[in-house]
Protein backbone atom coordinates (compact mmCIF):
# COMPACT_ATOMS: atom_id res chain seq x y z
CA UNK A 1 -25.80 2.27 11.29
CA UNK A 2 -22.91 1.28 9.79
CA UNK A 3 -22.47 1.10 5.79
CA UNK A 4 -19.80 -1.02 4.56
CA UNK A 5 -19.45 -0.15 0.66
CA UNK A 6 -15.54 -1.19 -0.42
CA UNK A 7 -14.37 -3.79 -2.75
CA UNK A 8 -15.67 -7.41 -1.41
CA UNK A 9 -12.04 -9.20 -1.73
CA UNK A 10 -10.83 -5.87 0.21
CA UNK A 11 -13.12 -6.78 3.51
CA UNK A 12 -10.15 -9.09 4.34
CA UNK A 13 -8.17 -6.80 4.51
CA UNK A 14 -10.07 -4.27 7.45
CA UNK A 15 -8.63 -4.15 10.86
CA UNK A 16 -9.99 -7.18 12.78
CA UNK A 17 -11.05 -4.37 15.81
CA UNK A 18 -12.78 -2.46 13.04
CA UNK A 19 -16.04 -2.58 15.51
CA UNK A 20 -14.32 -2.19 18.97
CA UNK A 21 -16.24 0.11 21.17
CA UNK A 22 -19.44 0.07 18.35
CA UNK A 23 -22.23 -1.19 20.47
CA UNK A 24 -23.88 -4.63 19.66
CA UNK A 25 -26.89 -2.59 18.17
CA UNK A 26 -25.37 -0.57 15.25
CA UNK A 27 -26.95 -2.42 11.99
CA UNK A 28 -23.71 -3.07 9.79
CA UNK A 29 -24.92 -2.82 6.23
CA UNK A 30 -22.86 -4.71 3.38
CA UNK A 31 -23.39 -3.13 0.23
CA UNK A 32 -20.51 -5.06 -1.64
CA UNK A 33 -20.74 -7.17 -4.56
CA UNK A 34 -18.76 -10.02 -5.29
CA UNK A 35 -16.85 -9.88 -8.68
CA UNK A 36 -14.05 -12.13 -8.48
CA UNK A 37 -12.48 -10.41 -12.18
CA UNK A 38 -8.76 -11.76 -11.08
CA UNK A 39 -7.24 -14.67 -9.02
CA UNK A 40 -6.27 -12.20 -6.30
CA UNK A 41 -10.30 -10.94 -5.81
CA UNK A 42 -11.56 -14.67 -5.99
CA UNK A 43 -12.87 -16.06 -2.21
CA UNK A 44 -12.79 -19.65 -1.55
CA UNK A 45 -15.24 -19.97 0.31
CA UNK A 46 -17.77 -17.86 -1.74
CA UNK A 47 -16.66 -19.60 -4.83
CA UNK A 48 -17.34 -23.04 -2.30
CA UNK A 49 -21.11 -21.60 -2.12
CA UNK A 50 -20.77 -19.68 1.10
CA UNK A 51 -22.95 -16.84 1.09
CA UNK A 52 -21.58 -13.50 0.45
CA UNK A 53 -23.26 -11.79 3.09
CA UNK A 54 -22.55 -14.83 5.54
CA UNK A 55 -18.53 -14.74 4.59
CA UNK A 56 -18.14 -10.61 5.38
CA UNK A 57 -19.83 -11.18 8.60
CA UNK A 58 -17.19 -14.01 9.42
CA UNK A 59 -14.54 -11.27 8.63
CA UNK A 60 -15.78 -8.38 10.29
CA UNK A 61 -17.04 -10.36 13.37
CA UNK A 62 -20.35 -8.70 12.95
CA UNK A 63 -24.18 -9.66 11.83
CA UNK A 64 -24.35 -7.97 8.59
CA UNK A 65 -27.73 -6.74 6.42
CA UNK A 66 -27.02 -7.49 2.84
CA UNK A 67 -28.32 -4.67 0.69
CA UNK A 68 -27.31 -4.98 -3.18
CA UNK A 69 -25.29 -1.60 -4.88
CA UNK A 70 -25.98 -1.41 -8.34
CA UNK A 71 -25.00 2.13 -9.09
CA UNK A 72 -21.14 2.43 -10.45
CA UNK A 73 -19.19 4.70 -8.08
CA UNK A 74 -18.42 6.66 -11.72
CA UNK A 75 -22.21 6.89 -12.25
CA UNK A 76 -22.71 8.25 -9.09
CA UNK A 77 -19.47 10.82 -9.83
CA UNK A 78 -20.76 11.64 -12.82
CA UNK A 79 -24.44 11.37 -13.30
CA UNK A 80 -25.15 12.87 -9.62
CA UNK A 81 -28.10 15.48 -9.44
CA UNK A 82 -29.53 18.03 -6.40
CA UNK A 83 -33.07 16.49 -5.85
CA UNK A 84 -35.67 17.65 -7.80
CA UNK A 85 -33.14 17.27 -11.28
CA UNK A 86 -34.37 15.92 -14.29
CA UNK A 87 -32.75 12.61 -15.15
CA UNK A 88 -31.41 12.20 -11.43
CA UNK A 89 -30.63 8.44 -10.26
CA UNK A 90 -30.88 6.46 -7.31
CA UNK A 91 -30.16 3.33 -5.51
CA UNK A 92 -33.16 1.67 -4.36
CA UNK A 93 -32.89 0.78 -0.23
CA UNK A 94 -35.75 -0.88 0.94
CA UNK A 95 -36.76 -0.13 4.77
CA UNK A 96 -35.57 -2.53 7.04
CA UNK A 97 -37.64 -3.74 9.49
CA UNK A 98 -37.44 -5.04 13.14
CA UNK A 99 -37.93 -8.87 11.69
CA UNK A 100 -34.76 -8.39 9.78
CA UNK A 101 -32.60 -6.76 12.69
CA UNK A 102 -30.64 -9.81 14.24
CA UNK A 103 -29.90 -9.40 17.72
């Protein structure tokens, strides 16, 4: 498996061979959001009503499983705990089945 957690506007900018030599059977999981907060971040074709999840696998060349972050990266700096902490936090991940592997 494969996470892909950056910036959504910054998937653009990945090496186009990003996946050379990763078989066809690593799951590549998008965990972006898209915020488009400036002209530079804003995607045409997302702000056209492409799908997110549909326009990062066009860039990386890759099916892609769309699972939503919502934990700030500061949150998780901050507000981390071992396991078993009071007040710890965590992103949901549902399992993924079979049904929602594409070949």
């Amino acid at each position: 498996m494969v996470v892909v957690t950056i910036p959504e506007a910054k998937i653009r900018d990945l090496p186009r061979d990003l996946f050379a030599g990763v078989p066809d059977d690593i799951v590549v999981i998008d965990t972006g959001n898209y915020y488009p907060r400036s002209a530079t971040a804003a995607i045409g074709e997302i702000e056209a009503g492409m799908a997110e999840s549909r326009w990062v696998e066009h860039q990386l060349g890759r099916p892609v499983v769309k699972r939503f972050n919502n934990i700030y990266a500061q949150h998780l700096l901050e507000r981390g705990r071992p396991a078993g902490s009071q007040g710890r936090i965590a992103c949901p991940w549902p399992a993924m089945t079979n049904t929602q592997r594409r070949p």
